[in-house]
Structures are given as C-alpha cells and as structure tokens.
C-alpha atoms as a PDB file:
ATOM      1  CA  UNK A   1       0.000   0.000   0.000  1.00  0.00           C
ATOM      2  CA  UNK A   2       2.732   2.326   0.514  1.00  0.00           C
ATOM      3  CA  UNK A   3       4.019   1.755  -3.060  1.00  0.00           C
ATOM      4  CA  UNK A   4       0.527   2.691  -4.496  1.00  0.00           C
ATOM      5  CA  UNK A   5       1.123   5.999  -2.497  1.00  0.00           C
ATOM      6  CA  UNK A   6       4.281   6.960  -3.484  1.00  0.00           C
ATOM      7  CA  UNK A   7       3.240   6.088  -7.346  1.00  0.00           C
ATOM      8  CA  UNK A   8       0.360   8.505  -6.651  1.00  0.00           C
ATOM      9  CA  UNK A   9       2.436  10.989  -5.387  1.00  0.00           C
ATOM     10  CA  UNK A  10       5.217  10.708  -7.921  1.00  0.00           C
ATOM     11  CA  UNK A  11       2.607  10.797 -10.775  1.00  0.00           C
ATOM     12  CA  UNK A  12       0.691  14.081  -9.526  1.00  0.00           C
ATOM     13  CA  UNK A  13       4.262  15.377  -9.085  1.00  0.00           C
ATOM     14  CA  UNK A  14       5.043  14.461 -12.840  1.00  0.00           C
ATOM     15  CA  UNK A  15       1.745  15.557 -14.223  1.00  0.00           C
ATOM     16  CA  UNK A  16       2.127  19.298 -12.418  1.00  0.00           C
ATOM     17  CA  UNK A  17       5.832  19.362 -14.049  1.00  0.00           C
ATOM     18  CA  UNK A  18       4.166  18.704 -17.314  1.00  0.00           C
ATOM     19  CA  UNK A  19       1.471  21.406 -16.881  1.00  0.00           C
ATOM     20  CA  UNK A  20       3.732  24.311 -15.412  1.00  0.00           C
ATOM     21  CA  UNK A  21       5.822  23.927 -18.699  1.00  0.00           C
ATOM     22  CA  UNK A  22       2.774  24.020 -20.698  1.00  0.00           C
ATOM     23  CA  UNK A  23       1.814  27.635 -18.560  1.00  0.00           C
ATOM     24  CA  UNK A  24       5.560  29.120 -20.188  1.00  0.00           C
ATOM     25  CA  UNK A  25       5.235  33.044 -21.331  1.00  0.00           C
ATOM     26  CA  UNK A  26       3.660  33.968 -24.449  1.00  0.00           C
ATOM     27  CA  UNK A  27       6.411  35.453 -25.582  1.00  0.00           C
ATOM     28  CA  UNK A  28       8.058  32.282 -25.623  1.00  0.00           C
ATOM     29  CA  UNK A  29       7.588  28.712 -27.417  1.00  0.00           C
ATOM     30  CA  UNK A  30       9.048  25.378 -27.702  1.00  0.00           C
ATOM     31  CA  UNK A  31      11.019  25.049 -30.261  1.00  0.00           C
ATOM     32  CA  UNK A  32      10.908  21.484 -32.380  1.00  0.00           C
ATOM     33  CA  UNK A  33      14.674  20.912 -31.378  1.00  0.00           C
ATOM     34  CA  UNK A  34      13.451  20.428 -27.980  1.00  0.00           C
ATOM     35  CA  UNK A  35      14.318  24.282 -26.793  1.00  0.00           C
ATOM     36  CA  UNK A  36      12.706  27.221 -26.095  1.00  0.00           C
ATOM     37  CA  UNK A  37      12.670  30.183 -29.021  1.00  0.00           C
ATOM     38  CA  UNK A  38      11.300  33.484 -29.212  1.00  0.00           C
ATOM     39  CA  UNK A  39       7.876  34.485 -31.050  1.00  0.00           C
ATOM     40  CA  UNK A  40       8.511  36.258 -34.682  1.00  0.00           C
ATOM     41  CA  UNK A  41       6.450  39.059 -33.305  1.00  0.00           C
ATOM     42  CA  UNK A  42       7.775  40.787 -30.248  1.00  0.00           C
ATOM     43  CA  UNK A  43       5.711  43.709 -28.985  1.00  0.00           C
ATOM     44  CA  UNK A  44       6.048  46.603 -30.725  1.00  0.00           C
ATOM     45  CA  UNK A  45       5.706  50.652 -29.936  1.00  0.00           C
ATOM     46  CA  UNK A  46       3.316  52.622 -28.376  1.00  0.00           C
ATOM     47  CA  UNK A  47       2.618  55.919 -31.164  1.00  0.00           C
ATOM     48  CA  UNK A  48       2.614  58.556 -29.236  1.00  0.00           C
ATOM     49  CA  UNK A  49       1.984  61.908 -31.156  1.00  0.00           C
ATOM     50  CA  UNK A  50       0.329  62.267 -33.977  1.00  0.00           C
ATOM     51  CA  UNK A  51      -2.816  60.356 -33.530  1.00  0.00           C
ATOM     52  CA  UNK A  52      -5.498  62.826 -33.536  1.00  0.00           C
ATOM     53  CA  UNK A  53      -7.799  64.229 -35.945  1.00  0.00           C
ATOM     54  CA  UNK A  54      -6.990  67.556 -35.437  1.00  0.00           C
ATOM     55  CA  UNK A  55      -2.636  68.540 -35.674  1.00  0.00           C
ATOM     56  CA  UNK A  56      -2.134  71.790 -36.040  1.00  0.00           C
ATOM     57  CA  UNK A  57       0.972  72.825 -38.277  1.00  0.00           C
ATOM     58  CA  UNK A  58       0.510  76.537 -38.084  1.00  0.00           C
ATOM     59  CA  UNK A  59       3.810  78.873 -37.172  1.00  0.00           C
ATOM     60  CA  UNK A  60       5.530  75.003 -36.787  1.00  0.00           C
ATOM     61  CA  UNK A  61       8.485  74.120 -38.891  1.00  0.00           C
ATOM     62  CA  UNK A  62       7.750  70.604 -38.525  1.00  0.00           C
ATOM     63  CA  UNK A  63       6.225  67.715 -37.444  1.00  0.00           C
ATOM     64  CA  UNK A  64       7.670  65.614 -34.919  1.00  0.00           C
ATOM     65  CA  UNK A  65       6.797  61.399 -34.838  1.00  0.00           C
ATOM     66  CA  UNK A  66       7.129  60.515 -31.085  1.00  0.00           C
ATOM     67  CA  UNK A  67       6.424  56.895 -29.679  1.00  0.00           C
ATOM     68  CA  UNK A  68       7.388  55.058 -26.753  1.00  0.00           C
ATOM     69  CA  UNK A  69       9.006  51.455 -27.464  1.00  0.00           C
ATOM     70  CA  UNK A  70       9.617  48.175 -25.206  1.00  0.00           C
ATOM     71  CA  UNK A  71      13.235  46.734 -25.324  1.00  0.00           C
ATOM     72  CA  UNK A  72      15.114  49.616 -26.229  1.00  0.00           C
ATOM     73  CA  UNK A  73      18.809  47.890 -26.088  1.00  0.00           C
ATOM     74  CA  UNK A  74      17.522  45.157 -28.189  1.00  0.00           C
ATOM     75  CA  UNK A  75      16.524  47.775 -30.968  1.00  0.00           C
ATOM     76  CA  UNK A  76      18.322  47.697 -33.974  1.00  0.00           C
ATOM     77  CA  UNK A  77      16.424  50.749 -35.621  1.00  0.00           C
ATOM     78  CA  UNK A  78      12.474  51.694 -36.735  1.00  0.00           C
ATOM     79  CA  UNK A  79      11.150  51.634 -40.001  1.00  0.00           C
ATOM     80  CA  UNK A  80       8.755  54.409 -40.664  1.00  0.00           C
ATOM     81  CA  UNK A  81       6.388  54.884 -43.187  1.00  0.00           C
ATOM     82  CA  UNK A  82       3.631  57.566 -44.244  1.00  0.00           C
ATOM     83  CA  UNK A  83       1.016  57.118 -46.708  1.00  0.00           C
ATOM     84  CA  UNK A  84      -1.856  59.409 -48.071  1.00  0.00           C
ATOM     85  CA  UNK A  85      -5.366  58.718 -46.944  1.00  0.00           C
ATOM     86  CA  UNK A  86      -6.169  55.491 -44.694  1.00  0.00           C
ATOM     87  CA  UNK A  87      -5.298  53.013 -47.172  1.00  0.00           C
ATOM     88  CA  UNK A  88      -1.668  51.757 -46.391  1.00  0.00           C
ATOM     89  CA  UNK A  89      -0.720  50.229 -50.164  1.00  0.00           C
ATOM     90  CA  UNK A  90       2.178  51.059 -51.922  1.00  0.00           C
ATOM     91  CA  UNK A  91       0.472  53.567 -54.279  1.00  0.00           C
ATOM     92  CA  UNK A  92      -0.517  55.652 -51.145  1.00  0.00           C
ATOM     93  CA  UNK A  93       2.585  55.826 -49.801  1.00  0.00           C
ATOM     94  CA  UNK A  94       4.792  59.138 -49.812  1.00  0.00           C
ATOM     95  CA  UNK A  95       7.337  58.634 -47.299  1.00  0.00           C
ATOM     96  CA  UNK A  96       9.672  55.643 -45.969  1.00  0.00           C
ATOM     97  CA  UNK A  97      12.650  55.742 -43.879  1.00  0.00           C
ATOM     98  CA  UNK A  98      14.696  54.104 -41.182  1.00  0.00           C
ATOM     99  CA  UNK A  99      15.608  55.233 -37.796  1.00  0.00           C
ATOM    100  CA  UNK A 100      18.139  54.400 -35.222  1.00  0.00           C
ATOM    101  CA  UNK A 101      17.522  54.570 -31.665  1.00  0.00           C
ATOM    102  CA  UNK A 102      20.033  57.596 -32.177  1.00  0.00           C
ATOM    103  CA  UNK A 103      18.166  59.794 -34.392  1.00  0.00           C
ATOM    104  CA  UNK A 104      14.787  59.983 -32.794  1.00  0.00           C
ATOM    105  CA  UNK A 105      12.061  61.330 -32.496  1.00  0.00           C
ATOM    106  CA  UNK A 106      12.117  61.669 -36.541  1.00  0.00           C
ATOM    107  CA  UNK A 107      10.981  65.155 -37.794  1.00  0.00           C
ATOM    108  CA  UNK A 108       9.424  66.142 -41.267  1.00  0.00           C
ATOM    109  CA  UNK A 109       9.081  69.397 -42.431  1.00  0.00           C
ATOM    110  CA  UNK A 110       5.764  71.134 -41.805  1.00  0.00           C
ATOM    111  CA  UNK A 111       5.623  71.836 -45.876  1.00  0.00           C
ATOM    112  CA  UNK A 112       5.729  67.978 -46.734  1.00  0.00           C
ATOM    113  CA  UNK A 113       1.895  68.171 -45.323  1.00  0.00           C
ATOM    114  CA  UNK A 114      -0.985  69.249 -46.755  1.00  0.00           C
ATOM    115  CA  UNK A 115      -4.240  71.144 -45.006  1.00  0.00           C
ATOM    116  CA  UNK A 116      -6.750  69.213 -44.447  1.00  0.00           C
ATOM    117  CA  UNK A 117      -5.679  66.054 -45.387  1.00  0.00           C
ATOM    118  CA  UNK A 118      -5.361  62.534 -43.951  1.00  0.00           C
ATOM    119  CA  UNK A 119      -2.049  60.860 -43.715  1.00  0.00           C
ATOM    120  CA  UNK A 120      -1.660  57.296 -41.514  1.00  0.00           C
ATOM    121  CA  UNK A 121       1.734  56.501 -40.377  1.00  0.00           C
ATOM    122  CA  UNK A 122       3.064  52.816 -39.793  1.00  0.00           C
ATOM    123  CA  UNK A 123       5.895  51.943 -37.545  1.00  0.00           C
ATOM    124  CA  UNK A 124       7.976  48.515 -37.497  1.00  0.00           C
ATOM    125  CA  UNK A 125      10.472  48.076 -34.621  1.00  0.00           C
ATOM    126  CA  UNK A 126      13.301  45.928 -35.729  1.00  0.00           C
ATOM    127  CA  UNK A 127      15.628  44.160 -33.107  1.00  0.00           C
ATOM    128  CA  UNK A 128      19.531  42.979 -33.390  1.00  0.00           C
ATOM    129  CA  UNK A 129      18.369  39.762 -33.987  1.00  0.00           C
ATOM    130  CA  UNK A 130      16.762  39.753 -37.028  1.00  0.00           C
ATOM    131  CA  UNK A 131      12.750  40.313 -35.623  1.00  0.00           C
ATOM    132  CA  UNK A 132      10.372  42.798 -36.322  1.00  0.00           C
ATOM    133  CA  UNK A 133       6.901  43.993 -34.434  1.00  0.00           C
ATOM    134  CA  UNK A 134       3.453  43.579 -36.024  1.00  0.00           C
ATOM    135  CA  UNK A 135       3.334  47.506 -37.694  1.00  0.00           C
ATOM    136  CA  UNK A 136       1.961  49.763 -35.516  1.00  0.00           C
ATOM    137  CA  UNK A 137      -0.350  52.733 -37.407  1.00  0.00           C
ATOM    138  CA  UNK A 138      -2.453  55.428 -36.374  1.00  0.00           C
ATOM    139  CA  UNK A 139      -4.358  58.163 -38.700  1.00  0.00           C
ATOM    140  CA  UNK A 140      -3.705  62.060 -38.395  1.00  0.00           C
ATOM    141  CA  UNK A 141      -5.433  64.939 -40.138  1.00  0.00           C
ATOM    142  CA  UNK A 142      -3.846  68.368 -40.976  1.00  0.00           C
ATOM    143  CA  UNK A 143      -6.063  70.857 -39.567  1.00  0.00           C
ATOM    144  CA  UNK A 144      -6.285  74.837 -39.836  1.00  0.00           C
ATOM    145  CA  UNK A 145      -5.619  77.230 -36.808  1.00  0.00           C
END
C-alpha cells in the first residue's frame, strides 16, 4: 500500500511538471529541437503623437513622430512609413525611412503636409536579432488654426 502511495504521489508530481511547462510566457515557445525560441512578433511601440484628428501645423516648422518602445537595447532601428489617406498600399505611400535609436524622435518638415488632409503613419520596430513587431499605425489629419 505504501508503493501505491508513493506512485500517486510521484505521478501528480510528474503531471504538475508537465502542466507548469505548458503555462511558459507567451512570448516564448518550444522550439521542435526540444528548446525554447522566441515568437517572430515581439511587442512593438506605443505611437505617441500624432494620432489625432486635429494637428495643427501653423507657425511650426515641422512635425515631430514621437512613440514610446519596449526593449530599447535590443533595438536595432524603426522603419517608418507615411502614406496618403487610410489606405496603407504602396500607391498611397509618400514617405519611408529608417531610424536608429540615435536619431529619434524623426521630424518632417511642416511643408511635406498638406491642409486638411489625412495621412496614416506605420511603424515597425526591428531588433539585433533579425525580428520585427506587427506595424503599428495610427491616422492624423492636418487641420487649420
């Protein structure tokens, strides 16, 4: 009888092991090697400024791109990109560029933008490694004073 116990015990001890690997982060998986490898798509940046409706370019020489961004020593640089309107195709867009952690926040000049008109921007954060974020985008309209 004391066998049966121990079995009992050592099989509820096994079965937890099994389901506390199972409960791993998201941000992790197994890999088929037997390992543990990172998702392709790490989180990716919060856009900050512009996400409104209503920027105002008036008396401003530019416009500044600000967002805040998780694993900043990991980050190899940002792709940006601007297109006109909502839709984000490649016939919409008018602007693409990299950053590197160095030479943010980006600024355009306030005459690449016209009044009254939609833009959406999209922003990719790549890492040393090779991965990228989902794109990140968010709307703005060029408003009057």
């Amino acid at each position: 009888m004391k066998n049966l116990s121990a079995k009992k015990i050592l099989f509820l001890l096994l079965v937890s092991l099994f389901l506390s690997g199972l409960m791993l982060e998201r941000s992790y998986s197994r890999s088929p090697l037997g390992g543990i490898e990172r998702e392709p798509f790490p989180a990716g940046p919060q856009l900050l400024y512009p996400v409104t409706e209503d920027i105002k370019l008036s008396g401003k020489q530019s416009l500044e791109f600000r967002w805040n961004f998780p694993n900043q020593i990991d980050t190899d640089y940002f792709y940006l990109r601007i297109y006109k309107g909502f839709d984000t195709t490649v016939k919409n867009m008018i602007f693409r560029q990299r950053y590197s952690v160095s030479e943010l926040p980006p600024k355009l000049p306030a005459s690449f933008f016209q009044l009254n008109q939609v833009y959406t921007w999209v922003l990719v954060q790549v890492y040393f490694d090779g991965r990228r974020s989902e794109g990140v985008f968010s709307p703005f309209k060029i408003t009057k004073q």
